[in-house]
N, C-alpha and C. Protein backbone atom coordinates (compact mmCIF):
# COMPACT_ATOMS: atom_id res chain seq x y z
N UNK A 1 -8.08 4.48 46.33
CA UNK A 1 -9.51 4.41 46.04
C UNK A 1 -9.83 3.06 45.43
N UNK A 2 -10.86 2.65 46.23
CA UNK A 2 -11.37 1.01 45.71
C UNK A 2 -12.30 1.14 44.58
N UNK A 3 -12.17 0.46 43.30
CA UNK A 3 -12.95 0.70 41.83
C UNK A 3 -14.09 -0.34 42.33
N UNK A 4 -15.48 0.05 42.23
CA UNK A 4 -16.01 -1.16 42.35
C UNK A 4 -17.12 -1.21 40.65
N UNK A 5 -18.08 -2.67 40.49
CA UNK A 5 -18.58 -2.65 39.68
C UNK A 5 -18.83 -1.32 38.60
N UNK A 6 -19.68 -1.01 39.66
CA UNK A 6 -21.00 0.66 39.03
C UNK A 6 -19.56 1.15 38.51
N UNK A 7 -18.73 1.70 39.20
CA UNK A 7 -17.60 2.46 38.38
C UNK A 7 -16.66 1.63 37.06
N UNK A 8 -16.38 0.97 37.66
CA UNK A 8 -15.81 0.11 36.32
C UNK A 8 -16.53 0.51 34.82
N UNK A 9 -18.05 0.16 35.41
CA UNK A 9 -19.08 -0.15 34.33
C UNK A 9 -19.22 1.29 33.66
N UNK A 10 -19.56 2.49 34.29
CA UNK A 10 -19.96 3.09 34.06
C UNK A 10 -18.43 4.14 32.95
N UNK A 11 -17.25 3.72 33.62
CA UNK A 11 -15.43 3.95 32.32
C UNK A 11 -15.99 3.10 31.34
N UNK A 12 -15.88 1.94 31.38
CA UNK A 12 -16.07 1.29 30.08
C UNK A 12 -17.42 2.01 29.27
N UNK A 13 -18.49 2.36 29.82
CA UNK A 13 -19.84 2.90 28.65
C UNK A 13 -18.91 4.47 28.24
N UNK A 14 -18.34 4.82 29.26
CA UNK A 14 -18.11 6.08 28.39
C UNK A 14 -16.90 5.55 27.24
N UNK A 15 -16.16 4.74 27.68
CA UNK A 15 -14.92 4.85 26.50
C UNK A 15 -15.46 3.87 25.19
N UNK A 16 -16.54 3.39 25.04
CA UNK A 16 -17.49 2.83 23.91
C UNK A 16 -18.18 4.29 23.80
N UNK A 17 -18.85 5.08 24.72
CA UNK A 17 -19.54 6.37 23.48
C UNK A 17 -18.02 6.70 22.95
N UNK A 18 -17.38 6.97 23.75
CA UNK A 18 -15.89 7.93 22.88
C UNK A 18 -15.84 7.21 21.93
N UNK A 19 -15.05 6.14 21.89
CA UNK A 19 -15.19 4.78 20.26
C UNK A 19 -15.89 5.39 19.36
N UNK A 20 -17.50 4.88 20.17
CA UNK A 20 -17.94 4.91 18.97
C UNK A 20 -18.45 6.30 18.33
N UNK A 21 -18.14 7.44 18.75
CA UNK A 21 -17.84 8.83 18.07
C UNK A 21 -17.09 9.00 17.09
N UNK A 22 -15.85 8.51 17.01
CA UNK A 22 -14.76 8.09 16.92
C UNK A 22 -14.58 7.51 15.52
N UNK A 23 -15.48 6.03 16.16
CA UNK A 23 -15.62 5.34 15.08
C UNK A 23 -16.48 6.00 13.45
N UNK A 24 -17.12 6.52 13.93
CA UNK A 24 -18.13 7.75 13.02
C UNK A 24 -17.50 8.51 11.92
N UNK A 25 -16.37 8.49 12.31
CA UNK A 25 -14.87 9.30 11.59
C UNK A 25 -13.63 8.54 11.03
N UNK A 26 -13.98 7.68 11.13
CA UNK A 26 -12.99 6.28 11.07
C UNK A 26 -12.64 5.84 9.33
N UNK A 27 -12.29 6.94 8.79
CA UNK A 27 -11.71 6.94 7.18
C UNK A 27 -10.43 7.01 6.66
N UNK A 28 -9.89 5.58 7.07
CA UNK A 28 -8.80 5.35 6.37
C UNK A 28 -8.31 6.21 5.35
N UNK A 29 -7.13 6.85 5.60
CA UNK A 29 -6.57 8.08 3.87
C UNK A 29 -5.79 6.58 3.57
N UNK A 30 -5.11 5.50 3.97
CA UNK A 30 -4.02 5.06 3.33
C UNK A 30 -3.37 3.30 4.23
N UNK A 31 -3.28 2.90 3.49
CA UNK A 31 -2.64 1.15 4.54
C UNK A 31 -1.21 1.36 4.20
N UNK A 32 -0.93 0.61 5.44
CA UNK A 32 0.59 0.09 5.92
C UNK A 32 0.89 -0.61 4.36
N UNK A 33 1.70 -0.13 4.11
CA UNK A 33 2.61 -0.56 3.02
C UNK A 33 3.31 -2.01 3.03
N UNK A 34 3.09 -3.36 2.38
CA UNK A 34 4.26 -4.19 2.73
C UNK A 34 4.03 -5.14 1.41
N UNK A 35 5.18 -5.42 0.93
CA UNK A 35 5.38 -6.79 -0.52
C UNK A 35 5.20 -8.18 0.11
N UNK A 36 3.56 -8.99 -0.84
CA UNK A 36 3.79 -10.08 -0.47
C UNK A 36 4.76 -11.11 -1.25
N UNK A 37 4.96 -12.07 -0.01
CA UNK A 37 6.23 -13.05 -0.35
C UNK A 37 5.66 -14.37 -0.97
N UNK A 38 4.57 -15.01 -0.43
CA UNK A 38 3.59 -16.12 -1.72
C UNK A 38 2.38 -15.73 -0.75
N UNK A 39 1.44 -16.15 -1.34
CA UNK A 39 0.25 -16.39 -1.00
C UNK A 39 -0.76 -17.31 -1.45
N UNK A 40 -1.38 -17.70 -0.38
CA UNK A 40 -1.90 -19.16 -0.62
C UNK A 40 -3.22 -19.30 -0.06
N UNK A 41 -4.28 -18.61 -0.88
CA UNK A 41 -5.76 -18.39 -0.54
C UNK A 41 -5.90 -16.97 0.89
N UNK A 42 -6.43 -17.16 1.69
CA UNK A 42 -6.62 -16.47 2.87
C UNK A 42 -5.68 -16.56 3.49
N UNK A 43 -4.48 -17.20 3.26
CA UNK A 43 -2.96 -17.06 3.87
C UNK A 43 -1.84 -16.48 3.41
N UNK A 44 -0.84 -15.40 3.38
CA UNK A 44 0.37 -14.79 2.90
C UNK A 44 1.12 -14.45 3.92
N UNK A 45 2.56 -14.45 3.01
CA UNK A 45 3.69 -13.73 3.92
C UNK A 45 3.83 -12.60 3.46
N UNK A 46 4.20 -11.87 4.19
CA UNK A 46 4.50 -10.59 3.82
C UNK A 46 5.41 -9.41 4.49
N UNK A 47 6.28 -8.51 3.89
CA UNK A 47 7.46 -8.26 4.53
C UNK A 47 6.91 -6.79 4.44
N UNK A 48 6.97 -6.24 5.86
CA UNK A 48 6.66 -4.81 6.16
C UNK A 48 8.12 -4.18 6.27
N UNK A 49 8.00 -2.77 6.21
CA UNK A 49 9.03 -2.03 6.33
C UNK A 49 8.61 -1.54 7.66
N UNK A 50 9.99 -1.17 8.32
CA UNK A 50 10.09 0.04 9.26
C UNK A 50 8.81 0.42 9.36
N UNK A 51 7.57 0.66 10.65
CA UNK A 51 6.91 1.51 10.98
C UNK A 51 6.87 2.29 12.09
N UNK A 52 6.39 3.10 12.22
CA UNK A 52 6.23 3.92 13.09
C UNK A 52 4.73 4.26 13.80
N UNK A 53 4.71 3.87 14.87
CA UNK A 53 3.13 3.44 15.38
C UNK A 53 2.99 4.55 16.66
N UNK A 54 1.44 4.53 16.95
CA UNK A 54 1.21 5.82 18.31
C UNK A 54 0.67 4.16 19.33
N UNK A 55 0.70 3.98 20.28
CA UNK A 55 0.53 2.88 20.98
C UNK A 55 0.04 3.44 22.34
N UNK A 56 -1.01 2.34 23.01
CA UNK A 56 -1.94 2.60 23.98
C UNK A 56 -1.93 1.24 24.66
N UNK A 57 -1.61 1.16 25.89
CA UNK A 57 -1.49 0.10 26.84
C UNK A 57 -2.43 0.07 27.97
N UNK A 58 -3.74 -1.03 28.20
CA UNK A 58 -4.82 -1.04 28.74
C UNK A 58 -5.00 -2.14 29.42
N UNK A 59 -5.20 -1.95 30.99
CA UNK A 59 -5.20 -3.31 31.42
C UNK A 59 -6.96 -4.04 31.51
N UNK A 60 -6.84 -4.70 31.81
CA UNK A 60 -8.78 -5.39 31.36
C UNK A 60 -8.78 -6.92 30.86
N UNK A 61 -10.49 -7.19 30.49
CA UNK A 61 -10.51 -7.45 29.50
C UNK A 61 -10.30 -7.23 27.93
N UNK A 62 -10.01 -7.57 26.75
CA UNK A 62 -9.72 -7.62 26.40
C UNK A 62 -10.48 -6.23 25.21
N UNK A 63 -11.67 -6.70 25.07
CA UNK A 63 -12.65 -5.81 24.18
C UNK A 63 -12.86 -4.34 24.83
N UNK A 64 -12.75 -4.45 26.60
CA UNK A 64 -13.10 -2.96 27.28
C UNK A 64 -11.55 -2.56 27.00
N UNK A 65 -10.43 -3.37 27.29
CA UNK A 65 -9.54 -2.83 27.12
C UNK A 65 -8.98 -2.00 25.76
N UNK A 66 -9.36 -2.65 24.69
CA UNK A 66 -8.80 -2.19 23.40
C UNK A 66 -9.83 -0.78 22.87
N UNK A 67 -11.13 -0.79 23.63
CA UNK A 67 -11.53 0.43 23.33
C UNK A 67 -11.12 1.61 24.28
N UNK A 68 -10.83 1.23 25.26
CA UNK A 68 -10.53 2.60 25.85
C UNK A 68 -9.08 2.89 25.03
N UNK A 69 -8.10 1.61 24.82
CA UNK A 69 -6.89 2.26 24.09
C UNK A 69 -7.10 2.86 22.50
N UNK A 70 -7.98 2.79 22.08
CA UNK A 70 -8.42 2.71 20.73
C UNK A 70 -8.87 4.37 20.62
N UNK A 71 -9.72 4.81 21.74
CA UNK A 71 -10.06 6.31 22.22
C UNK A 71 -9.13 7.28 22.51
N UNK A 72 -8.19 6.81 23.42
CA UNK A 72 -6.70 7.50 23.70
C UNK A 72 -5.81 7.59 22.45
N UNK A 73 -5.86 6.73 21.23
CA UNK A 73 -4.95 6.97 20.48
C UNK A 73 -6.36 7.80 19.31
N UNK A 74 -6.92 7.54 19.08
CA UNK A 74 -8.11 8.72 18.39
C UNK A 74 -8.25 10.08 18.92
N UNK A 75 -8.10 10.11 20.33
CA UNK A 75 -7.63 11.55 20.84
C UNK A 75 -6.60 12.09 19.99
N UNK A 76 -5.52 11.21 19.83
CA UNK A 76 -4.09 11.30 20.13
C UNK A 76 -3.94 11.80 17.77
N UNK A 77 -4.60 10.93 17.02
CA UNK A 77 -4.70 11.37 15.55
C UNK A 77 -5.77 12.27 15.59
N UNK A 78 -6.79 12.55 16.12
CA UNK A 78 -7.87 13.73 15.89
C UNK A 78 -7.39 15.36 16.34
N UNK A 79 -5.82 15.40 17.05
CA UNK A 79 -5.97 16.66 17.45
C UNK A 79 -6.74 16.78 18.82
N UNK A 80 -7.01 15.94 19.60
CA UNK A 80 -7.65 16.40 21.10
C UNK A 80 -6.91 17.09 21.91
N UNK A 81 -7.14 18.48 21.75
CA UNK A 81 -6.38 19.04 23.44
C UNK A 81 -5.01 19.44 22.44
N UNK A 82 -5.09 19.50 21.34
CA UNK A 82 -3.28 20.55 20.84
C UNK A 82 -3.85 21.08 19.63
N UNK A 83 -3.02 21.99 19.35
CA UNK A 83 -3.09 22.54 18.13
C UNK A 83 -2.59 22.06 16.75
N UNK A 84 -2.97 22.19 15.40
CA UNK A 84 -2.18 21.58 14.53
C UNK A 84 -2.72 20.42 13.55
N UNK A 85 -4.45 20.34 13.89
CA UNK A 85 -4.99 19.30 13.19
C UNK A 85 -4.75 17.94 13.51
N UNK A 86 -5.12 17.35 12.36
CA UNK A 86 -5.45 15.52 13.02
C UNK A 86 -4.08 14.81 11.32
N UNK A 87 -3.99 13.73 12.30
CA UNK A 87 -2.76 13.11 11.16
C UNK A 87 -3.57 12.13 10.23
N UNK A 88 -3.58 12.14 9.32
CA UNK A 88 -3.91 11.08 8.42
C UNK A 88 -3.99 9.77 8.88
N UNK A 89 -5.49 9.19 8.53
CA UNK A 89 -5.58 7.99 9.59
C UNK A 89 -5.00 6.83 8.51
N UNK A 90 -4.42 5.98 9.66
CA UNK A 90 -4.13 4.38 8.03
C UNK A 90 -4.30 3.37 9.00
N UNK A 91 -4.17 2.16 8.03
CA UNK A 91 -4.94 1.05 8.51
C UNK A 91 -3.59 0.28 8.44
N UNK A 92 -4.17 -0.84 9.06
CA UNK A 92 -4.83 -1.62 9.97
C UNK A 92 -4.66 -1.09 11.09
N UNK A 93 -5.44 -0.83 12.31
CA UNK A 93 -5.08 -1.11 13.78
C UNK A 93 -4.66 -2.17 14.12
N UNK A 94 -3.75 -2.20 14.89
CA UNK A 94 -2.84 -3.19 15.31
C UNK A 94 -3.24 -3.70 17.03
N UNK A 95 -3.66 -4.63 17.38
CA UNK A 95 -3.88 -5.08 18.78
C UNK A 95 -3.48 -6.84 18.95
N UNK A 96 -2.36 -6.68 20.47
CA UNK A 96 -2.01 -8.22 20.90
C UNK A 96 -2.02 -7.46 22.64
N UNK A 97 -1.41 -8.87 22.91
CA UNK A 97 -1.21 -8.55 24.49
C UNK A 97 0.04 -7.95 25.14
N UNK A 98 0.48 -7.04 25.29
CA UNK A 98 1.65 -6.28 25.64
C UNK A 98 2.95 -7.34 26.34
N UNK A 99 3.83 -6.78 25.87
CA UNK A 99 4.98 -7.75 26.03
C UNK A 99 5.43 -8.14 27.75
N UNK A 100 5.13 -7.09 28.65
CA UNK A 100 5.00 -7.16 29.85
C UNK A 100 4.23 -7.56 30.70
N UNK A 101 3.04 -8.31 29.77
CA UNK A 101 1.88 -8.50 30.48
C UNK A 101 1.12 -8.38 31.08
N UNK A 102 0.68 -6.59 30.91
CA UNK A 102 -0.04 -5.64 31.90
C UNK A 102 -0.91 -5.33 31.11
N UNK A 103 -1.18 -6.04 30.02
CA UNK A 103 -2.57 -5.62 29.49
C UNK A 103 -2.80 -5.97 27.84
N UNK A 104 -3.62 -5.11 27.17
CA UNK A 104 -3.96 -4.92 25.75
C UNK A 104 -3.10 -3.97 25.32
N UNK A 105 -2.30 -3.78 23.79
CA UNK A 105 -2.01 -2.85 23.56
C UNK A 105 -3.03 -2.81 22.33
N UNK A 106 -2.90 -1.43 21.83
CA UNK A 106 -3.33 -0.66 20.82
C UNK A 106 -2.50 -0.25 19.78
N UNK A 107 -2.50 -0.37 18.55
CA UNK A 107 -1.50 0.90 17.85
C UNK A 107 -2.18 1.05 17.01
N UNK A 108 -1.88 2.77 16.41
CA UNK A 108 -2.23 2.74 14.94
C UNK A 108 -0.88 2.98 14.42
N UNK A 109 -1.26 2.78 13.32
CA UNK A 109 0.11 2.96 11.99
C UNK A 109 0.51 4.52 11.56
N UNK A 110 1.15 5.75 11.82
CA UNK A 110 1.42 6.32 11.53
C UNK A 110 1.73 7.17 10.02
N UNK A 111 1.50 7.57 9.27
CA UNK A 111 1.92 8.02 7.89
C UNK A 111 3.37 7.62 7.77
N UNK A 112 3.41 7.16 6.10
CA UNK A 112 4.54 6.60 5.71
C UNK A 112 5.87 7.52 6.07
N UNK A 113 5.13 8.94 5.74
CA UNK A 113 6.21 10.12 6.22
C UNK A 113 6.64 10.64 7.56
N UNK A 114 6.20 9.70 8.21
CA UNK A 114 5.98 10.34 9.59
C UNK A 114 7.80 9.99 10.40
N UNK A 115 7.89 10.32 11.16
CA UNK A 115 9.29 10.18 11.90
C UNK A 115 8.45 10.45 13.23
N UNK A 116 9.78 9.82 14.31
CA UNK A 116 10.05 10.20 15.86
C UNK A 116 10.00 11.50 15.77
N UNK A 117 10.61 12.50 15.50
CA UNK A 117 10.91 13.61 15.28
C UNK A 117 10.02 14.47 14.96
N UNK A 118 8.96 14.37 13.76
CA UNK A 118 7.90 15.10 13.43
C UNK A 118 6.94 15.01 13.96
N UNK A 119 6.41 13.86 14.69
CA UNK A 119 5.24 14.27 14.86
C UNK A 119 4.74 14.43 16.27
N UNK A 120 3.64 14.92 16.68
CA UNK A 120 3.18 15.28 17.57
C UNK A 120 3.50 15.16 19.15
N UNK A 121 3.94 15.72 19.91
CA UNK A 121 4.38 14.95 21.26
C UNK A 121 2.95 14.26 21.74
N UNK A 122 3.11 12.95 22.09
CA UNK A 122 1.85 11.94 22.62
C UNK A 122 0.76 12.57 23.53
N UNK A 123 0.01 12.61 23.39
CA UNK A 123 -1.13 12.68 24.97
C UNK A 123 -0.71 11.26 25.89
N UNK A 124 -1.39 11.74 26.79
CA UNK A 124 -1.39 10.70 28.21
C UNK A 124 -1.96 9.51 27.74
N UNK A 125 -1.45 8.63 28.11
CA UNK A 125 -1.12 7.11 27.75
C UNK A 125 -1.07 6.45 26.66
N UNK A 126 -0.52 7.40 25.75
CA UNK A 126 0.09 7.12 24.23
C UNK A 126 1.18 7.23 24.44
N UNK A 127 1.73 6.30 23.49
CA UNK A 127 3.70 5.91 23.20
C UNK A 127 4.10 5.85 22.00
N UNK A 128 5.02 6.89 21.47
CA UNK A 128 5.14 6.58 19.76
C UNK A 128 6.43 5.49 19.93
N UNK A 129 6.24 4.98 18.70
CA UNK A 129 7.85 3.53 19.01
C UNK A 129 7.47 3.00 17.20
N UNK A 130 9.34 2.77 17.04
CA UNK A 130 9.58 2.35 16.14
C UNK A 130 9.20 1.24 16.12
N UNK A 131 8.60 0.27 14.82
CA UNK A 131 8.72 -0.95 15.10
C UNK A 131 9.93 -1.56 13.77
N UNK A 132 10.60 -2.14 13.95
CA UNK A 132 11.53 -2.81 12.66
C UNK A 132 10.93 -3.43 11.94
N UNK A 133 11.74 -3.61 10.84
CA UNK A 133 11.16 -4.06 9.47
C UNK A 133 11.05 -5.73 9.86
N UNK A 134 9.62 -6.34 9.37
CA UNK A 134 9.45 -7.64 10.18
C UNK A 134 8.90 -8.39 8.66
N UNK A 135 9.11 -9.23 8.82
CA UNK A 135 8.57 -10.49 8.06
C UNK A 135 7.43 -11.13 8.79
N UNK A 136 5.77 -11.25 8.13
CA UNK A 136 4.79 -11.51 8.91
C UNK A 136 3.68 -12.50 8.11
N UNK A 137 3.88 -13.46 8.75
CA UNK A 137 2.06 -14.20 8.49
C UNK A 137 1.13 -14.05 8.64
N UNK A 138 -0.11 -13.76 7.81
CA UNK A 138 -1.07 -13.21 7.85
C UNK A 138 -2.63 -14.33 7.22
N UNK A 139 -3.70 -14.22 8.31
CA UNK A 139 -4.70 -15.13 7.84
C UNK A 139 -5.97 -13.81 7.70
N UNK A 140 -6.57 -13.76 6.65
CA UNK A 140 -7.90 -12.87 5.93
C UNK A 140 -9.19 -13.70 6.62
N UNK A 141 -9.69 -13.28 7.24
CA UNK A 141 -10.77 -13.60 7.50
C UNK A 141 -11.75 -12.04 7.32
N UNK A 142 -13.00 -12.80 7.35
CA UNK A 142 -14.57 -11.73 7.83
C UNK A 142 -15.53 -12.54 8.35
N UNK A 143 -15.82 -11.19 9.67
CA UNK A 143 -16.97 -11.99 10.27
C UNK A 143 -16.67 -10.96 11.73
N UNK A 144 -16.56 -11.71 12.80
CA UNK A 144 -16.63 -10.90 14.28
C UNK A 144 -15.24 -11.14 15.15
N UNK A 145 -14.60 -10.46 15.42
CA UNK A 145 -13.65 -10.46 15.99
C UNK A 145 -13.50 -11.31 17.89
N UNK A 146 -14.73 -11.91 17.99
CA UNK A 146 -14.74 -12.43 19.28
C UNK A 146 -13.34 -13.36 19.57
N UNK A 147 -13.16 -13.58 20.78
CA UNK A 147 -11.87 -14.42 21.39
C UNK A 147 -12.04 -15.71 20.62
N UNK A 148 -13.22 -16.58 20.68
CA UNK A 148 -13.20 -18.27 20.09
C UNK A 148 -12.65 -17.72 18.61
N UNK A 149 -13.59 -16.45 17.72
CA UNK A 149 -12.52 -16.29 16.18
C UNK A 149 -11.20 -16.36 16.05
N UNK A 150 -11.35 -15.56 17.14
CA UNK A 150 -9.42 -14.69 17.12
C UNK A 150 -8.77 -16.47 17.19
N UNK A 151 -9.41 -16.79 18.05
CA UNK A 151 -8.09 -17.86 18.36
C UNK A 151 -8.03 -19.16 17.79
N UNK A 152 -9.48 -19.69 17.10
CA UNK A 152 -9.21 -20.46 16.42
C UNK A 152 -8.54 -20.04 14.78
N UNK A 153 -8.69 -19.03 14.09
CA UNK A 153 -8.08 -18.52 13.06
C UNK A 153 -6.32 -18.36 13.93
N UNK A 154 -6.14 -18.27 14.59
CA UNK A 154 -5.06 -18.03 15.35
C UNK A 154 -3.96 -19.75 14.93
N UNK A 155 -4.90 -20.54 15.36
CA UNK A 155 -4.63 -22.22 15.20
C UNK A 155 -4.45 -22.28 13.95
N UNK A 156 -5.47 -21.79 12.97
CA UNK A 156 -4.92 -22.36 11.63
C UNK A 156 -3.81 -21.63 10.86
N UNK A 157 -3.46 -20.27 11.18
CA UNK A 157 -2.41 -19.81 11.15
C UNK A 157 -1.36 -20.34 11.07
N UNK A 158 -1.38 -21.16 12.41
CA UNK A 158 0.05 -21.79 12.96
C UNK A 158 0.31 -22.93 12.53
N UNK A 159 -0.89 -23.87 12.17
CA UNK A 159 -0.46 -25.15 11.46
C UNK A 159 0.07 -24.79 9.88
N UNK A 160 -0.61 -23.82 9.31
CA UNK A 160 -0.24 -23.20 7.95
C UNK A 160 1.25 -23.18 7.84
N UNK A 161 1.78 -22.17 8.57
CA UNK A 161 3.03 -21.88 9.02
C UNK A 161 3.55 -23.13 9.53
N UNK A 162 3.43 -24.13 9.79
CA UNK A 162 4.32 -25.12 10.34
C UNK A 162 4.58 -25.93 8.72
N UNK A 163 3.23 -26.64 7.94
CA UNK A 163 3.40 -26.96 6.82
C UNK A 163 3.96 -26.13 6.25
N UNK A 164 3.84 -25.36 6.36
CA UNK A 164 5.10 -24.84 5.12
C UNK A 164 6.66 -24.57 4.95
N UNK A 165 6.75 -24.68 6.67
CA UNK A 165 8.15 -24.73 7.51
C UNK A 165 8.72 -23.80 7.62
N UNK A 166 7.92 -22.66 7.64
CA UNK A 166 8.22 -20.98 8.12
C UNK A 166 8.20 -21.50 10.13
N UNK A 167 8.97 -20.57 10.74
CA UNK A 167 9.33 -20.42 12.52
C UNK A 167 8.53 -19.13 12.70
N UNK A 168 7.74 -19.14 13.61
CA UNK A 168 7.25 -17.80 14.39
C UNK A 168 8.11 -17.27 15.07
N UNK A 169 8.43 -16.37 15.16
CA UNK A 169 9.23 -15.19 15.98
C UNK A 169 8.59 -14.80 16.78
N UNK A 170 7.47 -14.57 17.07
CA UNK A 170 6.75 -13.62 17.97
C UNK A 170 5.28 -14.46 18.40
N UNK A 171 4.58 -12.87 19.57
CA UNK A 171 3.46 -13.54 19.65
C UNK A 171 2.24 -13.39 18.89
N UNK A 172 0.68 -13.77 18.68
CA UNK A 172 0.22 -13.44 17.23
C UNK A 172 -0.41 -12.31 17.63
N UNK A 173 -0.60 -11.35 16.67
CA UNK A 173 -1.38 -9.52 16.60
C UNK A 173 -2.85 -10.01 15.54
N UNK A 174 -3.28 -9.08 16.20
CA UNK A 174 -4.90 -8.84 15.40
C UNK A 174 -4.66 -7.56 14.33
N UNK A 175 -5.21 -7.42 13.46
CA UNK A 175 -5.51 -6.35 12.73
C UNK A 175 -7.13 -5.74 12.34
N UNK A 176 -6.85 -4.91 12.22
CA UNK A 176 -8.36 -4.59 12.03
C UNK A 176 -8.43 -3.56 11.22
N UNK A 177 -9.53 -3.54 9.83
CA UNK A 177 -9.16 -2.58 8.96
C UNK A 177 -10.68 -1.64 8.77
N UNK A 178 -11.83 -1.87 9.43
CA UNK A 178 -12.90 -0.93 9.42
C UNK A 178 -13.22 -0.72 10.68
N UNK A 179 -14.38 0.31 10.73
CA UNK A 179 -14.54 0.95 11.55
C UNK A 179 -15.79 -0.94 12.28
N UNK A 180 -16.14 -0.37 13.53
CA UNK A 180 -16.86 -1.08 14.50
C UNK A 180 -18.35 -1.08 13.62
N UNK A 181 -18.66 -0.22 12.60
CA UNK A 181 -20.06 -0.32 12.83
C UNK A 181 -20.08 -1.06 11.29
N UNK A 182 -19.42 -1.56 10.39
CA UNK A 182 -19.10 -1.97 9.16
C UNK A 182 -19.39 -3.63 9.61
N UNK A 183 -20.72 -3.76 8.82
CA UNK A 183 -21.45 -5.14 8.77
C UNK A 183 -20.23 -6.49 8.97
N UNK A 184 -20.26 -7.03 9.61
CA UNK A 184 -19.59 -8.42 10.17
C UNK A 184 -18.93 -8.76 8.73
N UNK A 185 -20.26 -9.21 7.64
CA UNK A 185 -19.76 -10.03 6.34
C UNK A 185 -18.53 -9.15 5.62
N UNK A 186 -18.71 -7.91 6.08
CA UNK A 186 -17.54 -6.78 5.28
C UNK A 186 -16.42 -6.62 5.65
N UNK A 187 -16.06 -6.93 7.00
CA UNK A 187 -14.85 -6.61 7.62
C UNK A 187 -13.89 -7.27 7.36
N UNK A 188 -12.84 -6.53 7.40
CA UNK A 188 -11.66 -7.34 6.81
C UNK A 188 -11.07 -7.27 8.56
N UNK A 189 -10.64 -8.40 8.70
CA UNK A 189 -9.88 -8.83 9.73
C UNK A 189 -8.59 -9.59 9.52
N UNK A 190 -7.40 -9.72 10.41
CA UNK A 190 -6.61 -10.65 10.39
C UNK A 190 -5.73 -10.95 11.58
N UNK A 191 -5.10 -12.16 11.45
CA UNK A 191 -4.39 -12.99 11.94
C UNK A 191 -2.88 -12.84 11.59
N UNK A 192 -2.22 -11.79 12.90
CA UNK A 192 -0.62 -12.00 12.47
C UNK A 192 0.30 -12.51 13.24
N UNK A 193 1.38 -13.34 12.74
CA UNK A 193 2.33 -14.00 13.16
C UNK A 193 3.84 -13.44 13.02
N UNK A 194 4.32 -12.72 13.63
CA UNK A 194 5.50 -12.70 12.83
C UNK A 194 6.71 -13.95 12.85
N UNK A 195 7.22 -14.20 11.59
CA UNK A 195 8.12 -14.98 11.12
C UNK A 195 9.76 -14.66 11.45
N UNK A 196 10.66 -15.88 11.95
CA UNK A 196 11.77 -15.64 11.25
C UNK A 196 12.23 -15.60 9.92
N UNK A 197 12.96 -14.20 9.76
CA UNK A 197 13.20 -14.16 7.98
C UNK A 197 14.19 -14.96 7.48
């Protein structure tokens, strides 16, 4: 079956109403846990432990893509379609470009208590996965998450990290710690790099 415009258009409006339903409910119980290593205004290192994330892989652009994955994993903590209630939501959402290059991924952060083992078997096109304990650079910004933000905060990241003579390990992740409808000046956003430790 050939996708044309009208259809395209008309997945993406529904997976923005889903969002933003979604988003309506969007109350952090708790953040990813991690000790910073220095910090230097709107810039820190910081060493996460072991997490355990629910992950959503979306091919697209970038903004249609991360909401439809953003909906699939809100299915996936709200209890859609199983029994057993909704898991404690925590922050940051986590979004870069999938390591295979088939798209956007999604994650959220799982409860500190959470295991492979306990929790929920995934809905359809959710992936639970360990991630290892990482050493990460991080830039604080507020304002709008558009591509020219992302990527020039992205740049100063990396020169940060070069003056200071920290190595990137990886490629850079977005974070995102409020809901979509939380005024531009309020949002906490960021810029991550992970480091060799």
């Amino acid at each position: 079956m050939q996708l044309n415009a009208k259809m395209v258009g008309a997945g993406v409006a529904a997976a923005v109403a889903a969002g933003v339903g979604y988003a309506l409910l969007f109350r952090p119980e708790d953040e990813a846990a991690f000790s910073t290593v220095t910090r230097e205004g709107a810039f820190s290192v910081r060493d996460y432990p072991r997490l355990i994330v629910a992950e959503a892989v979306v091919p697209g652009l970038r903004q249609a893509a991360l909401s439809v994955g953003f909906t699939r994993l809100a299915d996936y903590v709200f209890g859609r379609g199983r029994a057993g209630g909704r898991l404690p939501m925590t922050v940051p959402v986590l979004s870069d470009g999938d390591e295979d290059g088939r798209g956007w991924r999604t994650r959220f952060v799982m409860p500190a208590d959470a295991s492979l083992e306990t929790l929920p078997d995934p809905s359809a096109g959710v992936r639970l996965r360990a991630l290892p304990a990482r050493r990460i650079a991080a830039l604080r910004f507020t304002g709008v998450d558009s591509d020219g933000q992302l990527d020039a905060h992205e740049a100063e990241l990396r020169a940060w990290i070069g003056d200071m003579g920290f190595r990137p390990a990886g490629p850079v992740e977005h974070a995102f710690y409020n809901s979509p409808f939380t005024p531009a000046r309020l949002k906490r956003i960021e810029v991550l790099i992970p480091l060799v430790a």
